[in-house]
Protein backbone atom coordinates (compact mmCIF):
# COMPACT_ATOMS: atom_id res chain seq x y z
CA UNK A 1 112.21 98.69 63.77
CA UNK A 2 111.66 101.38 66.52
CA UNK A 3 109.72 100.78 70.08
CA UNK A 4 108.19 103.28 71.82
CA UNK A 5 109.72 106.86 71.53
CA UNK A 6 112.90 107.53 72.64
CA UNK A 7 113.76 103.96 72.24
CA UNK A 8 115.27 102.04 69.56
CA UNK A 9 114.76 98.21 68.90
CA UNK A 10 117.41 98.77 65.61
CA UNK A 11 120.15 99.36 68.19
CA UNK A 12 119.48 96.25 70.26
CA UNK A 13 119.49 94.48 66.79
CA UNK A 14 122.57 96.11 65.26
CA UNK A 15 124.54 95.03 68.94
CA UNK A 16 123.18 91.90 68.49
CA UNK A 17 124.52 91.16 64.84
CA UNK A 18 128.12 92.78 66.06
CA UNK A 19 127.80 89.67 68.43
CA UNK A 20 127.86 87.28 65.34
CA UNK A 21 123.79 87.06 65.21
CA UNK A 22 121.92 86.84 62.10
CA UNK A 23 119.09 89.11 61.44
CA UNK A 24 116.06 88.01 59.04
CA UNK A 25 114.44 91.39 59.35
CA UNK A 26 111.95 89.54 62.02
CA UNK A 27 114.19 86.65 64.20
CA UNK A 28 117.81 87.40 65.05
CA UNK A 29 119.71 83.77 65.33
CA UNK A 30 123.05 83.61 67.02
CA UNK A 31 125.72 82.12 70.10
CA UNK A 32 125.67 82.69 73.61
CA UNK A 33 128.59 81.59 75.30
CA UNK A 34 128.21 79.73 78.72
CA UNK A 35 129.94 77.96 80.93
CA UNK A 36 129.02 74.01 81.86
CA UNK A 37 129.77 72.61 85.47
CA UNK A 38 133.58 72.53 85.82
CA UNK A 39 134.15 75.25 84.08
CA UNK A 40 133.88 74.32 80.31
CA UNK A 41 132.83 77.25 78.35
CA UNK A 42 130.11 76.09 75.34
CA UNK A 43 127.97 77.90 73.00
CA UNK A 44 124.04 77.61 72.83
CA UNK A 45 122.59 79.03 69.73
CA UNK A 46 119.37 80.86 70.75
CA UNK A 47 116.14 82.69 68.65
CA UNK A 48 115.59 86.41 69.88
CA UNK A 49 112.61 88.33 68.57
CA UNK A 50 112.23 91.88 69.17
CA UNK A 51 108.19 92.78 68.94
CA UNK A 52 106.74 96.12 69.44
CA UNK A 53 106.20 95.75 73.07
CA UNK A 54 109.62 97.00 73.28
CA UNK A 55 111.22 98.02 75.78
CA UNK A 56 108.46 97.92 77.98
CA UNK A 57 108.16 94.57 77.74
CA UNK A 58 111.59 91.68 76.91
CA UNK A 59 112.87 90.56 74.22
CA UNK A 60 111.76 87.18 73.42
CA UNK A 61 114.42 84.45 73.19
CA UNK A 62 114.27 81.17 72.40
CA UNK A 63 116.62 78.14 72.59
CA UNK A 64 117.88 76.70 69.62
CA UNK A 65 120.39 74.34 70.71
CA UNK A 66 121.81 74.29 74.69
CA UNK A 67 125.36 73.34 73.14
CA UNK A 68 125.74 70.44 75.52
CA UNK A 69 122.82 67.61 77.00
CA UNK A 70 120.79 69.99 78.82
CA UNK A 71 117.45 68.89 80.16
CA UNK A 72 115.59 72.33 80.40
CA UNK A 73 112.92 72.47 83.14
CA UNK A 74 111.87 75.54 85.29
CA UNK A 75 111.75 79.43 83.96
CA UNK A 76 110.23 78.55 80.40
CA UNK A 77 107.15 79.09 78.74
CA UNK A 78 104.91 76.32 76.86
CA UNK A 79 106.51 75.72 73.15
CA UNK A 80 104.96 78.06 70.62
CA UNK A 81 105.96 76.04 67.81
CA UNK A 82 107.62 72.52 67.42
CA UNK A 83 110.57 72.30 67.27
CA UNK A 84 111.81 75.61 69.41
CA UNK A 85 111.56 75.95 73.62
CA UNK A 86 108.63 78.16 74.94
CA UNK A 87 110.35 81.94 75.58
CA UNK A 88 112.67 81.21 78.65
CA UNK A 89 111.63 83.76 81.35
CA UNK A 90 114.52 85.85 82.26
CA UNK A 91 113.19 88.27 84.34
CA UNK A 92 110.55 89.48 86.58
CA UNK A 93 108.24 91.41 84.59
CA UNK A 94 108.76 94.62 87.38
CA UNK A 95 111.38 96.98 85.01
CA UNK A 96 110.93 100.58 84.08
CA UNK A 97 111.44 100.82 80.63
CA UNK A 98 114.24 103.40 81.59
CA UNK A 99 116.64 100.75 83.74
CA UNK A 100 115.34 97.63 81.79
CA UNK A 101 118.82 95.99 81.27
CA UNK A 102 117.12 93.83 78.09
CA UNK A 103 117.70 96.84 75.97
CA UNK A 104 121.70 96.37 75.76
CA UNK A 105 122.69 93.43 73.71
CA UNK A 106 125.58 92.88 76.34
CA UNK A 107 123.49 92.29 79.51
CA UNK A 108 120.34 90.53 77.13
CA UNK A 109 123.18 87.97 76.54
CA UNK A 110 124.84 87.73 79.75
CA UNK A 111 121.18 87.10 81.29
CA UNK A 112 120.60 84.36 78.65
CA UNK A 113 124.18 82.20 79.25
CA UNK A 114 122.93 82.57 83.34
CA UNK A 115 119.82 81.27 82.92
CA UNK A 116 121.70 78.23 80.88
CA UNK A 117 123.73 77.88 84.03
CA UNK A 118 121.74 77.41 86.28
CA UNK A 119 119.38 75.27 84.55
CA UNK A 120 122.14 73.01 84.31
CA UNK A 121 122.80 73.22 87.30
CA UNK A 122 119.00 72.31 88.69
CA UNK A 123 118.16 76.11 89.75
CA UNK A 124 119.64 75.77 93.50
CA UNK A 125 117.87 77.95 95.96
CA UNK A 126 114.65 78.72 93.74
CA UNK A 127 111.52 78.24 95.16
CA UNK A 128 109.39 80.16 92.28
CA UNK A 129 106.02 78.02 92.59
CA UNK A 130 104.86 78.70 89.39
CA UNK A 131 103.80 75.10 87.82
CA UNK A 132 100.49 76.99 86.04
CA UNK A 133 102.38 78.20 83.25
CA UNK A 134 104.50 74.89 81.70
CA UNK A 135 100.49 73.72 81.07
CA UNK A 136 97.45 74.56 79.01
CA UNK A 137 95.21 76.78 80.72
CA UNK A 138 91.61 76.45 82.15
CA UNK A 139 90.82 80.18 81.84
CA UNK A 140 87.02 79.14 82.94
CA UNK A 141 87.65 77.26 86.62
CA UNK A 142 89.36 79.31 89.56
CA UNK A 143 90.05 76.30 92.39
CA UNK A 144 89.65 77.45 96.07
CA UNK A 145 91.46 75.05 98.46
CA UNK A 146 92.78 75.53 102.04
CA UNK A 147 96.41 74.76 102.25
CA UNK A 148 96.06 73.56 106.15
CA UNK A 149 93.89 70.89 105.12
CA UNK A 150 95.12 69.48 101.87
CA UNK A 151 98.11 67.11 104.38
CA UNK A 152 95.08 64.82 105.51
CA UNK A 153 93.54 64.58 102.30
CA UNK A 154 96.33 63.10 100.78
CA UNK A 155 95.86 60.15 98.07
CA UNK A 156 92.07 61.06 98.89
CA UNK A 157 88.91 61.73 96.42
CA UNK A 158 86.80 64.50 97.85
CA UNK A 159 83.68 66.31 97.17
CA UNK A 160 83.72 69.62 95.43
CA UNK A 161 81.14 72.89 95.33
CA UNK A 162 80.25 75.50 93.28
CA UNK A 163 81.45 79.16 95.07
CA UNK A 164 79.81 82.11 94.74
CA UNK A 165 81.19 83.56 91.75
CA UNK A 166 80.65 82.30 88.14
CA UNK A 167 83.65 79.44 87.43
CA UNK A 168 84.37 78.86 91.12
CA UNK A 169 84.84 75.55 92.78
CA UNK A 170 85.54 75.07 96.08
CA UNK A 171 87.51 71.65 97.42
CA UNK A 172 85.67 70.47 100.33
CA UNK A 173 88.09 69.85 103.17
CA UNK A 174 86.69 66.54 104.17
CA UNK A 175 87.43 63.14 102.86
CA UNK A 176 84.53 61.43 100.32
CA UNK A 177 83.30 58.03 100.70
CA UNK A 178 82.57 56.63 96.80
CA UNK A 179 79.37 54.62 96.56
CA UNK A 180 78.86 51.78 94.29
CA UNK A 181 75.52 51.63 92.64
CA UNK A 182 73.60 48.19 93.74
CA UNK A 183 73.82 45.58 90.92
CA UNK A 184 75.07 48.20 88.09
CA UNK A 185 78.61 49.09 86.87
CA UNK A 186 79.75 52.86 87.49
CA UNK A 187 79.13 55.26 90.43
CA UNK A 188 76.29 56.72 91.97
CA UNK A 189 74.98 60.23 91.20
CA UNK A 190 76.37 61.76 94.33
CA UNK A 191 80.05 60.47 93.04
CA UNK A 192 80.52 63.08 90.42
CA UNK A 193 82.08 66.27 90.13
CA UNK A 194 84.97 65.47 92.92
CA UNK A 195 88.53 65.84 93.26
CA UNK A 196 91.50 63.77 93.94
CA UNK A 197 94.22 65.30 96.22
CA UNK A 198 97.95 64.32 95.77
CA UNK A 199 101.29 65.18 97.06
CA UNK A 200 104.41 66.30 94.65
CA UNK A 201 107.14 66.15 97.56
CA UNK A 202 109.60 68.84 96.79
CA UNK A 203 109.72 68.61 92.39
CA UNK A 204 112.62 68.54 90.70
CA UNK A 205 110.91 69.50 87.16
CA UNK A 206 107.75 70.86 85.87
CA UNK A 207 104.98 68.66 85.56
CA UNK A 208 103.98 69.10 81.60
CA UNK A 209 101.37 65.94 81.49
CA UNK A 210 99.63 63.17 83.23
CA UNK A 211 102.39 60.55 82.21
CA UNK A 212 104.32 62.87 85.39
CA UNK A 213 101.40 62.74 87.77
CA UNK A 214 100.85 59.01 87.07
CA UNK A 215 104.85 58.39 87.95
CA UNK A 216 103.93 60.24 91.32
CA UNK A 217 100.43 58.28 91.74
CA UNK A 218 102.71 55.36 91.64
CA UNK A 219 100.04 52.08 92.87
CA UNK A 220 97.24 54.75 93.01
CA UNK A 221 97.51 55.73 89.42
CA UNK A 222 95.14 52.78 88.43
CA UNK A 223 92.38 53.66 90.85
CA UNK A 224 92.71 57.32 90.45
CA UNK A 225 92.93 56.96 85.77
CA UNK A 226 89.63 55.19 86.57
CA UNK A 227 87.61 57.63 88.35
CA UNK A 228 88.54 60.15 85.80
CA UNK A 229 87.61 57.67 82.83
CA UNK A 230 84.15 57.10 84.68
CA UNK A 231 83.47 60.86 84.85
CA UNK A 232 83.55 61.12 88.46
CA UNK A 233 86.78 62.80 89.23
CA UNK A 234 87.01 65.79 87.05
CA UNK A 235 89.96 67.94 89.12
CA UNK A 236 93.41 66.98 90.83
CA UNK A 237 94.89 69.23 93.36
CA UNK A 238 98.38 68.24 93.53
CA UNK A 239 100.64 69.59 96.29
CA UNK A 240 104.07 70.40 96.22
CA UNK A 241 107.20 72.35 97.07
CA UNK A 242 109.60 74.81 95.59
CA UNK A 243 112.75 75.59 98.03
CA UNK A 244 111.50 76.75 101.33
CA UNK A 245 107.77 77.46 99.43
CA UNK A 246 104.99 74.89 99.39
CA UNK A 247 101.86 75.32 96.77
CA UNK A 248 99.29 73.69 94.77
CA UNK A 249 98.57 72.84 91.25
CA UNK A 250 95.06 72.69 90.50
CA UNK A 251 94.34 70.91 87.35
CA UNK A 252 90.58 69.91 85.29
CA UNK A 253 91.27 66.58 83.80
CA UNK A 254 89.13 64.74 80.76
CA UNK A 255 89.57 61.39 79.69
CA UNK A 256 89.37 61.39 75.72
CA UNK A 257 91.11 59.49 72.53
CA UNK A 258 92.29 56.92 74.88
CA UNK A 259 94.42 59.22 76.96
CA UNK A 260 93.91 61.59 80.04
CA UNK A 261 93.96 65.39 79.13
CA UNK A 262 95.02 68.06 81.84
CA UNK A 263 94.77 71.89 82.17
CA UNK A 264 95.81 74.08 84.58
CA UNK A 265 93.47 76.50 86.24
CA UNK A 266 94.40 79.37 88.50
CA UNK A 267 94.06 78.26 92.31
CA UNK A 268 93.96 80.17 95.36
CA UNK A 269 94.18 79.18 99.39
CA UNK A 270 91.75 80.29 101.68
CA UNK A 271 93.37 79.36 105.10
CA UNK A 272 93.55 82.09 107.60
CA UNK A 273 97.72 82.26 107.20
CA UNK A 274 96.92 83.13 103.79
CA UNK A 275 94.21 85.51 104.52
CA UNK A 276 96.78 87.36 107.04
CA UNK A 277 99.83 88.03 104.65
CA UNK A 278 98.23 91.51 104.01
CA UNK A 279 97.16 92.52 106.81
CA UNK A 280 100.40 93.90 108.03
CA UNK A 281 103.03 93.77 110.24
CA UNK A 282 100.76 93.86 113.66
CA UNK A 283 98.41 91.13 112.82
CA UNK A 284 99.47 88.30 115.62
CA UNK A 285 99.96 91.73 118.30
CA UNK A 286 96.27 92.72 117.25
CA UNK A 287 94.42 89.76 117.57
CA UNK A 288 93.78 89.56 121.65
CA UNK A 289 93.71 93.24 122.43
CA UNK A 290 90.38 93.91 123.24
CA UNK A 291 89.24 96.93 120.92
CA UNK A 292 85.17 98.75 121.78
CA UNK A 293 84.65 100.87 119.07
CA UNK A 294 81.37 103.33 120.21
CA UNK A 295 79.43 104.74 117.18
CA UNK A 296 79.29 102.79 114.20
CA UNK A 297 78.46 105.51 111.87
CA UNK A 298 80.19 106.00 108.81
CA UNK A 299 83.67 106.57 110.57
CA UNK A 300 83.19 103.88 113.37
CA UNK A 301 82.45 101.29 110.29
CA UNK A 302 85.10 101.74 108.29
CA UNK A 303 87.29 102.18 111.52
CA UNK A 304 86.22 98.93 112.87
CA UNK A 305 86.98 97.58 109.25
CA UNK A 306 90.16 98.88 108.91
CA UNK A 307 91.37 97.37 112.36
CA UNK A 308 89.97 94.36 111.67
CA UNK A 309 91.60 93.54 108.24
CA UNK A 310 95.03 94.43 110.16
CA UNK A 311 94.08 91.74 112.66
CA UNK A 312 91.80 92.69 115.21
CA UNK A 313 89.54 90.13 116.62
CA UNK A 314 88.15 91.00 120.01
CA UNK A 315 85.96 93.87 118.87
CA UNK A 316 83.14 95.44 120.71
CA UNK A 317 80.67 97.01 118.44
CA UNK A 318 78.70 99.81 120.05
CA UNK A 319 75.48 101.65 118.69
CA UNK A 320 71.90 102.07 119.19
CA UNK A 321 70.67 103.03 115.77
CA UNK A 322 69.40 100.90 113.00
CA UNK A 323 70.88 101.37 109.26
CA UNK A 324 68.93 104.10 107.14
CA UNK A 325 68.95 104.23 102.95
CA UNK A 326 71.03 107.44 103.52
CA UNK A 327 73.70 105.92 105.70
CA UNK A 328 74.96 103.81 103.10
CA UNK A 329 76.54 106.28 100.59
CA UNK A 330 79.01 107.08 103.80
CA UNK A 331 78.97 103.38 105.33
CA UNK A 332 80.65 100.63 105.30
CA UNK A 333 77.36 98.34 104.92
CA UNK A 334 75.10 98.30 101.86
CA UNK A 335 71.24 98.75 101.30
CA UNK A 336 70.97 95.19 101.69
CA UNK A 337 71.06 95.69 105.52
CA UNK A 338 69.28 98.59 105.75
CA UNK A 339 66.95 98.42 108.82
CA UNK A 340 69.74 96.25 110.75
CA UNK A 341 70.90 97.62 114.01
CA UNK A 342 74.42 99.48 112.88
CA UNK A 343 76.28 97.50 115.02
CA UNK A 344 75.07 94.30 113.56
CA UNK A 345 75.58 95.88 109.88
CA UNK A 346 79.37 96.09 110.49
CA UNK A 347 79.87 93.08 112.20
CA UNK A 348 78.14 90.91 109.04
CA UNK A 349 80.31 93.07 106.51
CA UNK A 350 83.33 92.09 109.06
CA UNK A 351 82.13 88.11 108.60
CA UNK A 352 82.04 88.62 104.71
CA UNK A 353 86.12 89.86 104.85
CA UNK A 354 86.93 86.03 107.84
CA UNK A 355 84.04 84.03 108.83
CA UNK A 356 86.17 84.18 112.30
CA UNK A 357 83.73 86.85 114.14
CA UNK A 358 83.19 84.61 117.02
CA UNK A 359 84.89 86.85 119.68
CA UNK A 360 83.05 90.20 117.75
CA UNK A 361 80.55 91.32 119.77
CA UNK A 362 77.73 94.25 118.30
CA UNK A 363 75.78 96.06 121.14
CA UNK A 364 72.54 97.48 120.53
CA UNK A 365 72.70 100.11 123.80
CA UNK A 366 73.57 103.11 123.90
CA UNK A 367 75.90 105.23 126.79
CA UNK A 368 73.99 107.18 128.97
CA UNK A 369 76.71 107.72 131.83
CA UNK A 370 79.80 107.93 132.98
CA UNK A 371 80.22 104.73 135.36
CA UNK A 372 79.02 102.83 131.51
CA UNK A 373 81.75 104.79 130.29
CA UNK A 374 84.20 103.68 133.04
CA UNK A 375 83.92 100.25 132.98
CA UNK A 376 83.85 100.11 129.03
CA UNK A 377 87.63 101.61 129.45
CA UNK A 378 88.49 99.52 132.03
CA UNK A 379 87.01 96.48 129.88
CA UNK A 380 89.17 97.49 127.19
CA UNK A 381 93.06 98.26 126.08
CA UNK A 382 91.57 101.10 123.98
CA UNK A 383 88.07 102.48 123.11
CA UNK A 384 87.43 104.58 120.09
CA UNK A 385 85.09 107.37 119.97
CA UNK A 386 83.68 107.09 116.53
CA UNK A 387 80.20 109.01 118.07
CA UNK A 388 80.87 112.55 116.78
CA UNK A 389 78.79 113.23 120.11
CA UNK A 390 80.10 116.25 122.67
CA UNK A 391 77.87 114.27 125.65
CA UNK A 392 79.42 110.29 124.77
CA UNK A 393 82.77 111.97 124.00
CA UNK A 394 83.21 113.97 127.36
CA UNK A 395 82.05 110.78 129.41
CA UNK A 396 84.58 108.80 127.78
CA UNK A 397 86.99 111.92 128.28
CA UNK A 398 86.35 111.37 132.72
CA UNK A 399 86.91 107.83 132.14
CA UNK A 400 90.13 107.65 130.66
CA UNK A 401 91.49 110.68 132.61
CA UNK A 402 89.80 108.67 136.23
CA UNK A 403 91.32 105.29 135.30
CA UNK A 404 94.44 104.42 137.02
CA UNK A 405 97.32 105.55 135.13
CA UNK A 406 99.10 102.13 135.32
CA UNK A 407 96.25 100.36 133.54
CA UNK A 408 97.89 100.66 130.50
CA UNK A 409 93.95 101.87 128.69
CA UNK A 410 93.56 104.62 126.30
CA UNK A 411 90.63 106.27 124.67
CA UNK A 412 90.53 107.15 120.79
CA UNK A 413 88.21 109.87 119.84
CA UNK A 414 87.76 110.57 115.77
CA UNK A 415 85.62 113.08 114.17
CA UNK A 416 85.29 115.27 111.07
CA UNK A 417 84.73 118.86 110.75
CA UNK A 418 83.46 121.61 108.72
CA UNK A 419 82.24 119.53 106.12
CA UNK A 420 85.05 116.85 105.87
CA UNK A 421 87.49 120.04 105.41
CA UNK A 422 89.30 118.97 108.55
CA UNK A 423 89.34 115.35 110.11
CA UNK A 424 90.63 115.31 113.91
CA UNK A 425 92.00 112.89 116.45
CA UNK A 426 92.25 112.75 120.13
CA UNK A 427 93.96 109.94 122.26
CA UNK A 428 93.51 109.92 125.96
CA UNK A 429 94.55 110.35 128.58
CA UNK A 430 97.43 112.87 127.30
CA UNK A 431 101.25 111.33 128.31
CA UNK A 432 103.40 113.74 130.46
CA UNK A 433 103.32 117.43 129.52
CA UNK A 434 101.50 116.71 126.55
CA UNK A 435 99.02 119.26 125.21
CA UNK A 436 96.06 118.46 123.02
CA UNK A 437 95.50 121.27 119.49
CA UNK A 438 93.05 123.72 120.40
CA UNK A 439 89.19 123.76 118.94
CA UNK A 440 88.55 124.54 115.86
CA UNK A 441 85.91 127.04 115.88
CA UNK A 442 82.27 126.82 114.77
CA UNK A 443 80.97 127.66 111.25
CA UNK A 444 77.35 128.64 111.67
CA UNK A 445 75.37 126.84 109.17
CA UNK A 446 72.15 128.44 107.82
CA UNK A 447 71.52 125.66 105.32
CA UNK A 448 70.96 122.81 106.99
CA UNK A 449 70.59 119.21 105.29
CA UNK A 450 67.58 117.76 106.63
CA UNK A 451 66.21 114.12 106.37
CA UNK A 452 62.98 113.00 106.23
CA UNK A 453 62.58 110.69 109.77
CA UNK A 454 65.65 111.71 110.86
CA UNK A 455 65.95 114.28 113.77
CA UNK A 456 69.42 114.98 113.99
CA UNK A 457 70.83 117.41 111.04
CA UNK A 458 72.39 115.57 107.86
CA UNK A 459 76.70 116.48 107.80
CA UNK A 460 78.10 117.15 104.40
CA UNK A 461 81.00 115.28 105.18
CA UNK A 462 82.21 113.17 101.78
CA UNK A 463 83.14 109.52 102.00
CA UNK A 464 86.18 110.67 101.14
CA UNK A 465 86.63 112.97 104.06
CA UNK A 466 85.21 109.59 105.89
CA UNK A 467 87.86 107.01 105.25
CA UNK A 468 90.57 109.59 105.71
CA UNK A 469 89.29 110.07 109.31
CA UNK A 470 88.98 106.23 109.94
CA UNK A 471 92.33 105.87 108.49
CA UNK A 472 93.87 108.40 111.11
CA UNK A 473 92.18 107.02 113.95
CA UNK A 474 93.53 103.41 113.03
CA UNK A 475 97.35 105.21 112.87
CA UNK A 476 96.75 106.27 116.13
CA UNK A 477 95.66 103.05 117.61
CA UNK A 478 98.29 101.23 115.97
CA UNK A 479 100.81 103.42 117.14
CA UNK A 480 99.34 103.32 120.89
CA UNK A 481 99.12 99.03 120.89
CA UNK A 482 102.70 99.54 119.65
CA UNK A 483 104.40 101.31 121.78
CA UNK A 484 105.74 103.78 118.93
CA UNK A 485 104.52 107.05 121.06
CA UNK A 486 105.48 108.58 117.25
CA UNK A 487 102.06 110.55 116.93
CA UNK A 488 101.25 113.28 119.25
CA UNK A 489 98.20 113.51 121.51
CA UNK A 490 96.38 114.93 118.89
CA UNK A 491 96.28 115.19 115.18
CA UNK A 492 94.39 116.21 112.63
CA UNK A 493 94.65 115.66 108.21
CA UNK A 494 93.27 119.28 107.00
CA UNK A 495 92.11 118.40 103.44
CA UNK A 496 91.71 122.21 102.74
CA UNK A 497 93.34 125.24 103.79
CA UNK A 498 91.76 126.55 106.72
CA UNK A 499 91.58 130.31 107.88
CA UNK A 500 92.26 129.80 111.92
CA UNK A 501 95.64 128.65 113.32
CA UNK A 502 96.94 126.60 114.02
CA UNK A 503 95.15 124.87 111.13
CA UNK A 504 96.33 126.98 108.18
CA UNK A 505 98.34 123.98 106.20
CA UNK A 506 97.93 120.42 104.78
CA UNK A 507 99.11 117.32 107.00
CA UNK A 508 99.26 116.45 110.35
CA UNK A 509 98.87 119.43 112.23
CA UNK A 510 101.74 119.74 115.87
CA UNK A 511 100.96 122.12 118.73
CA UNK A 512 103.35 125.16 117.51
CA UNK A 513 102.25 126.00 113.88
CA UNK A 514 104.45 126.05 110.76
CA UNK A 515 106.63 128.91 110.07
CA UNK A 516 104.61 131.11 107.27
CA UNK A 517 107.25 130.48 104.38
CA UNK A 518 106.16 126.51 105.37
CA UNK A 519 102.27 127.43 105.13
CA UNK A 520 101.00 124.94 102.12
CA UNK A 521 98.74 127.18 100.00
């Protein structure tokens, strides 16, 4: 049987049967030497079957017989059959099919008698928190939980809610007090549709049915077997650690036929650590500067986005004009807040990515001078020019270059030109003998885009040509709060040949221009 092109399963199969395997045209059976505790080599016997996923995708190899007592716990799949293991799990599903080592019979066998190894030997140093897969699934129910809360709602029922999204239910973070109905067996209404919250410890095996959870439940498991029976606890979030890693196993439970049934769903944490992972390597550095951000336009909003999903808290949100139906193809906010001041637009699409907005502030006013201008910089570490106005942007221009040098402020100034062809940015004041690119010249423009109620000309500038802007400006920032110095004074990202120096190729564009035989066509 052949995989994809340029690959052939019949050579993994014909090494495999030169190892003393056995090939039914389907399932090759045969030994894998491996070495017990002490140093006692044994032989497992082990079930490989080659499907046409291959090589993209492993081998799948099951155990037969371990050789030797071998109680097999982590890195295997449910059993697809009785009788045979689930497909152990030998490696990460991240190989290109040109380095995958699964397609020599040497290393597919070497991988197998380590994974033996160290399950005999209790997988020291893993901390894979994978406990989902050794269960049924609940493909219907994702679990929200936060992980900082779940310690003081240990061997506790609480209440649960539907989320916004069709299958989602969201643990409560408070304990629930259970109500007896007056004078009648069973709970009250309120008492249903709740969730008991246990603790693991650090696990030693999977947990493959409630006879494990009622070990852990130990004096609880009564109490906690008779909620579920009664209908009123229907999930279990069960904590627990892997290694250095702590988790959660979210499970639906049903009591039928005598006997407590349990499924995993997938689960998720919503506590701001998690929440902060991806945001980079700046996030704790970001999250007391104070940023102003003046113009939030299409670049200032997905500016003030940007910086905020990387960590930035103390924002100050500056604009005087409301939200129009044309805005939106080019802004962060939707037509849902059309008619909302701008400023007030971003800062509700920055409470839908963290409810934690309290120190985001969004100004209705605009700047009309330059002493408003000063004392915003001096109010601020940096303040970004998002206006794409020669009047705001030359006010803020006197301020930074009139504030003391030693006040460690800076001003950011982004813009987009000629249509989105060319996307610029300015940080001031300039360091030493540091020179800023010279302006690009004006295009006239007999063909205006006009809106209806709108007095200022329409700009042609893409969304495209809008994130890559607000993605420049944030580099810049960044790169000011830390301390890199890395980017010049200015830059600018030319997304299409221009005919004027010194903007004549693609990239970030220095003071002295490319050599010609450099110039990107």
């Amino acid at each position: 049987m052949s995989g994809a092109d340029g690959w052939d399963a019949d050579l993994l199969r014909e090494g495999l049967v030169a190892h003393g395997f056995t090939d039914d045209g389907v399932r090759l059976r045969g030994p894998v030497p491996w070495r017990r505790a002490g140093g006692a080599e044994t032989r497992a016997r082990v079930e490989i079957e080659v499907d046409d996923r291959f090589p993209f995708h492993p081998p799948q190899v099951r155990l037969l017989d371990p050789g030797a007592q071998l109680e097999v716990t982590f890195h295997v799949d449910r059993a697809a059959r009785p009788g045979v293991s689930g497909n152990l799990c030998l490696w990460d599903d991240v190989w290109s099919a040109d380095t995958a080592p699964w397609t020599a019979p040497d290393a597919l066998l070497s991988r197998i008698a380590g994974w033996l190894e160290q399950t005999a030997a209790g997988w020291p140093g893993d901390n894979v928190c994978d406990l989902e897969r050794y269960l049924e699934a609940d493909l219907t129910t994702f679990v929200l939980y936060d992980a900082e809360s779940l310690a003081r709602l240990e061997g506790r029922v609480v209440r649960t809610r539907r989320g916004s999204t069709s299958g989602t239910v969201e643990i409560w973070t408070t304990p629930h007090r259970l109500k007896k109905r007056a004078g009648r067996p069973g709970f009250s209404r309120a008492d249903r549709q709740l969730a008991w919250v246990e603790d693991l410890g650090r696990i030693r095996r999977p947990v493959r049915s409630w006879a494990d959870i009622h070990e852990v439940l130990g004096e609880r498991a009564a109490s906690v077997e008779r909620l579920i029976a009664a209908g009123a606890v229907n999930l279990v979030l069960l904590r627990y650690q892997r290694g250095d890693q702590q988790s959660a196993l979210a499970l639906t439970v049903k009591y039928a036929a005598d006997e407590i049934k349990v499924r995993a769903c997938e689960s998720a944490d919503t506590s701001s650590q998690t929440r902060k992972m991806r945001a980079g390597t700046m996030v704790s550095q970001l999250a007391d500067v104070p940023i102003a951000i003046v113009g939030c336009g299409a670049i200032g909003s997905f500016t003030a986005a940007l910086l905020f999903r990387a960590g930035a808290r103390r924002l100050t949100l500056i604009d005087h004009e409301r939200l129009r139906p044309g805005n939106v193809v080019r802004h962060l906010a939707s037509l849902e807040q059309v008619g909302a001041w701008k400023s007030a637009a971003v800062r509700n699409c920055l409470a839908a990515i963290d409810p934690a907005i309290d120190a985001v502030r969004a100004l209705t006013t605009a700047m009309t001078s330059a002493d408003e201008a000063k004392l915003l910089v001096q109010d601020h570490r940096i303040v970004v020019d998002a206006t794409g106005s020669a009047r705001a942007t030359s006010m803020l221009a006197f301020a930074a270059n009139t504030t003391n040098a030693d006040a460690d402020k800076a001003v950011v100034t982004v813009c987009a030109q000629r249509d989105g062809d060319v996307v610029r940015v300015d940080r001031l004041p300039a360091r030493g003998a540091e020179t800023f690119l010279p302006p690009l010249p004006a295009v006239d423009d007999q063909n205006e885009l006009r809106e209806n109620g709108c007095g200022s000309p329409v700009s042609r500038t893409p969304p495209t040509a809008v994130v890559a802007a607000a993605e420049l400006a944030c580099c810049v920032v960044l790169d000011e709060l830390a301390g890199h110095c890395e980017l010049p004074t200015s830059v600018a990202f030319v997304r299409r040949p221009q005919p004027e120096q010194p903007f004549t190729h693609i990239g970030l564009v220095l003071p002295d221009p490319l050599p010609q035989d450099e110039v990107v066509k």
